[in-house]
C-alpha atoms as a PDB file:
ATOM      1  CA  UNK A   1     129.190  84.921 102.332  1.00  0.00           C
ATOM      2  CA  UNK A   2     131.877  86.559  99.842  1.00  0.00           C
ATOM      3  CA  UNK A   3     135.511  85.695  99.857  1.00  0.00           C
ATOM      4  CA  UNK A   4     138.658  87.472  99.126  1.00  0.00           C
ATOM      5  CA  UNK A   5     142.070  85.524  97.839  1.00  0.00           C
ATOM      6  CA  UNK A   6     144.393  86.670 100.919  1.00  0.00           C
ATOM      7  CA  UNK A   7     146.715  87.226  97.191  1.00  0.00           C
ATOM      8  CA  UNK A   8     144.394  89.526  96.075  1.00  0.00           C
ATOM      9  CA  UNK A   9     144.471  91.386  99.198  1.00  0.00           C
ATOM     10  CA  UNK A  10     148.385  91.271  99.545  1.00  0.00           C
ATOM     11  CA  UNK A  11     148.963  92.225  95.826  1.00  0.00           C
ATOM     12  CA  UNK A  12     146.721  95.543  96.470  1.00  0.00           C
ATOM     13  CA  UNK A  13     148.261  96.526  99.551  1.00  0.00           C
ATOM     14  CA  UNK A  14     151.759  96.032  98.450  1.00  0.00           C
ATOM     15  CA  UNK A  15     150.677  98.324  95.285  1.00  0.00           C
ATOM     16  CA  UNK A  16     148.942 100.643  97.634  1.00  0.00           C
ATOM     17  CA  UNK A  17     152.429 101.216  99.562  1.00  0.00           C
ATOM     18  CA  UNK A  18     154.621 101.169  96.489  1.00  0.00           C
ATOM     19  CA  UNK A  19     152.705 103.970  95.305  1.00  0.00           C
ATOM     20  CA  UNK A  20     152.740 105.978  98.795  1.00  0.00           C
ATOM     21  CA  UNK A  21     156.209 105.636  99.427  1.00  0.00           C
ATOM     22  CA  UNK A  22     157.000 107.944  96.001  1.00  0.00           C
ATOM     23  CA  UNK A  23     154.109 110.612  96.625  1.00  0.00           C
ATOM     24  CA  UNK A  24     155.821 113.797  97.167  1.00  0.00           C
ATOM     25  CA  UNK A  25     154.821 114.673 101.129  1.00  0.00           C
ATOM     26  CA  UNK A  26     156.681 111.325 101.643  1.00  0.00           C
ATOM     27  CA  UNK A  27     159.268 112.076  99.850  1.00  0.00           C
ATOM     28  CA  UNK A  28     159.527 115.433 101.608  1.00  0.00           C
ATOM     29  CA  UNK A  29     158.609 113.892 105.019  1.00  0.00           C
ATOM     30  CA  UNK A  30     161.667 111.111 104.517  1.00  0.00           C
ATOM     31  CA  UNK A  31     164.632 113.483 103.831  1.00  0.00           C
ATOM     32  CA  UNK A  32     163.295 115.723 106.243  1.00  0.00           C
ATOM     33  CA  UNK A  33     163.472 112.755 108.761  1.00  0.00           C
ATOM     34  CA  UNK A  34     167.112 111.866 107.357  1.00  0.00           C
ATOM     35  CA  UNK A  35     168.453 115.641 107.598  1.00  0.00           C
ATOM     36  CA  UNK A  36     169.952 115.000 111.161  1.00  0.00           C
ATOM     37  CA  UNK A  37     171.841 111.940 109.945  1.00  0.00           C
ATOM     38  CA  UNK A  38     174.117 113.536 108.011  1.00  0.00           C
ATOM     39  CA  UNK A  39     173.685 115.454 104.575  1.00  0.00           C
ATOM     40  CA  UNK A  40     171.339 114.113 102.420  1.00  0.00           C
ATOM     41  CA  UNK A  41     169.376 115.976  99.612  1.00  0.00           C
ATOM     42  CA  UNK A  42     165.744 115.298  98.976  1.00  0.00           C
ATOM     43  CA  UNK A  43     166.593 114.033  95.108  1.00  0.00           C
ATOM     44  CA  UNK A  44     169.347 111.345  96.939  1.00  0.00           C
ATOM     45  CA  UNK A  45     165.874 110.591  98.773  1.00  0.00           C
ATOM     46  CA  UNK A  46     163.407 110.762  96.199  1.00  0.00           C
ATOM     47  CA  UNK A  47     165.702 108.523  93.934  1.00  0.00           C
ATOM     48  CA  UNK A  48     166.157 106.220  96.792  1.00  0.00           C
ATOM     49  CA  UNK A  49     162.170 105.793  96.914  1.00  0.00           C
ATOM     50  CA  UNK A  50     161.622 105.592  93.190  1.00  0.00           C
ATOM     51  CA  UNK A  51     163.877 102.694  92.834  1.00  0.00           C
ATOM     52  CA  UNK A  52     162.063 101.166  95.599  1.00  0.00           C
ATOM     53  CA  UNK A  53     159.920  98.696  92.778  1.00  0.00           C
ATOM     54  CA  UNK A  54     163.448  96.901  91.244  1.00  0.00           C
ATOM     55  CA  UNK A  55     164.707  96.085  94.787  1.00  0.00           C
ATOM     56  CA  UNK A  56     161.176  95.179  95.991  1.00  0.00           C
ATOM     57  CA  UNK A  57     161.207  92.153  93.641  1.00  0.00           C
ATOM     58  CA  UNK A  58     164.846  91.088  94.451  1.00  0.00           C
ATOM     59  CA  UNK A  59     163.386  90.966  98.084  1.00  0.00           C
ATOM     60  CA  UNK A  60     163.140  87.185  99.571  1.00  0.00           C
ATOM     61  CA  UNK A  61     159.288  86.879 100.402  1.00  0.00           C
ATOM     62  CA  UNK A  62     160.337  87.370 104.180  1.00  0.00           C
ATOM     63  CA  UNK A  63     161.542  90.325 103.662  1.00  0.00           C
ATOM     64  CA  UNK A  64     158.829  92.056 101.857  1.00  0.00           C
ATOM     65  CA  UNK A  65     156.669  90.801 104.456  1.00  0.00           C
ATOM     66  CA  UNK A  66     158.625  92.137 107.285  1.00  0.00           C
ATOM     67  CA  UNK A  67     158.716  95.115 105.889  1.00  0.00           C
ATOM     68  CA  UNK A  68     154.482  95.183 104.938  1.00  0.00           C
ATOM     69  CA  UNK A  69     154.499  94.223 108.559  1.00  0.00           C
ATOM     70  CA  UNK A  70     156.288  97.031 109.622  1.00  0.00           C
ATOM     71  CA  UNK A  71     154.094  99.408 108.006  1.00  0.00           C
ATOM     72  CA  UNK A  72     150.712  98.108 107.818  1.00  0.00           C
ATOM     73  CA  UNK A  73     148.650  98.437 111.218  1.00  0.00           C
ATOM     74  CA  UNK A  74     145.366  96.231 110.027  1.00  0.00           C
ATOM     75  CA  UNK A  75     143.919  95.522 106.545  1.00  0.00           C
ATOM     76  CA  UNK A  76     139.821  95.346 107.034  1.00  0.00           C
ATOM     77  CA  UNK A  77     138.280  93.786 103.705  1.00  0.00           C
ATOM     78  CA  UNK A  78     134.609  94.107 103.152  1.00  0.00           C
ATOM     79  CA  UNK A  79     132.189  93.746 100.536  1.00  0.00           C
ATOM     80  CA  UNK A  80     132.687  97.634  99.352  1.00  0.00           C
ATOM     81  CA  UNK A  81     136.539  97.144  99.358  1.00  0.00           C
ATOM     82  CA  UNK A  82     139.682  97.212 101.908  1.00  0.00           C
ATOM     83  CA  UNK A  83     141.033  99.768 104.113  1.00  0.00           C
ATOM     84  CA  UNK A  84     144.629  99.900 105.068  1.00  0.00           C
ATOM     85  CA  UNK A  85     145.738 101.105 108.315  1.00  0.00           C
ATOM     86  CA  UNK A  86     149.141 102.211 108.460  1.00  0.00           C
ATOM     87  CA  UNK A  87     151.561 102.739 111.352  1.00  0.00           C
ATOM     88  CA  UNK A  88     151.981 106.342 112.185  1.00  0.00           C
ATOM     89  CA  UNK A  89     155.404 105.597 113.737  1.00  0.00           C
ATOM     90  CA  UNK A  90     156.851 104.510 110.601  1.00  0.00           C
ATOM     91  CA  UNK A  91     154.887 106.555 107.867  1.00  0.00           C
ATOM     92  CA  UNK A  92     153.669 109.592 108.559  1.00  0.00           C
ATOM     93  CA  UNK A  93     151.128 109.282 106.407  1.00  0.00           C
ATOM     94  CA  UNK A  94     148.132 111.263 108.408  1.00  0.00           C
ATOM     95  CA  UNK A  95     150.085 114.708 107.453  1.00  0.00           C
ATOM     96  CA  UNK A  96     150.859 113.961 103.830  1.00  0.00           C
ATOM     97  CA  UNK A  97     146.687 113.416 103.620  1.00  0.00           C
ATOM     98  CA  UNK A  98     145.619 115.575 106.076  1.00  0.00           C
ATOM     99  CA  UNK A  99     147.889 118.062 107.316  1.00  0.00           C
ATOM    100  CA  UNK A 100     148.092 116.106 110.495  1.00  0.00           C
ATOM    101  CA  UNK A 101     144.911 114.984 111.823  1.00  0.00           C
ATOM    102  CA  UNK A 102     145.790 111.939 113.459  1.00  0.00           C
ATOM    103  CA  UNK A 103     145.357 108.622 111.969  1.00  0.00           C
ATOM    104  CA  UNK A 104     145.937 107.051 108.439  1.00  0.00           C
ATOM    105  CA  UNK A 105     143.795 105.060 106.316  1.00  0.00           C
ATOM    106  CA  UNK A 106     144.236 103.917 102.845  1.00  0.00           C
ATOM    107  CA  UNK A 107     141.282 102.726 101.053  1.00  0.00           C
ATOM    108  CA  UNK A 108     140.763 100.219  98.276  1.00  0.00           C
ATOM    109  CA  UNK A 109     137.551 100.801  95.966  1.00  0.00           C
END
């Protein structure tokens, strides 16, 4: 039987969604989502997401994890690595990987 440190696992998926949230189709997908709220250009959002990492770490530990647990589905670790599951609902992650065939999956190795 093989274990994983449940730190381990955190650290990667926190990483995993760090990285996601400044990839350019969510970048795109974001100030798209923001237009009707008032005028907002996709730099003000794409700064807004790149500055994500300083403000992560001034996060209290609740915090980050409400926000992980707002975005992460399920985490399944096996032997070959973990895959992420995200929530559709809050990152539309499916059409920035696959032009919108449903479901999103992120996948350690």
């Amino acid at each position: 039987m093989w274990r994983v440190p449940a730190a381990e696992i955190e650290s990667a998926v926190v990483d995993q969604l760090r990285g996601l949230l400044r990839t350019p189709e969510i970048i795109v997908g974001t100030w798209r989502a923001t237009k009707s709220m008032g005028d907002i250009s996709e730099a003000e959002v794409r700064d807004a997401l790149v500055r994500l990492d300083p403000l992560w770490d001034e996060l209290f530990p609740a915090e980050q994890a409400r926000i992980v647990e707002l975005l992460v589905e399920r985490v399944d670790v096996s032997p070959d690595g973990a895959d992420i599951r995200l929530r559709i609902a809050a990152v539309r992650y499916d059409e920035a990987v696959s032009g919108g065939v449903a479901g999103a999956a992120v996948n350690l190795r």
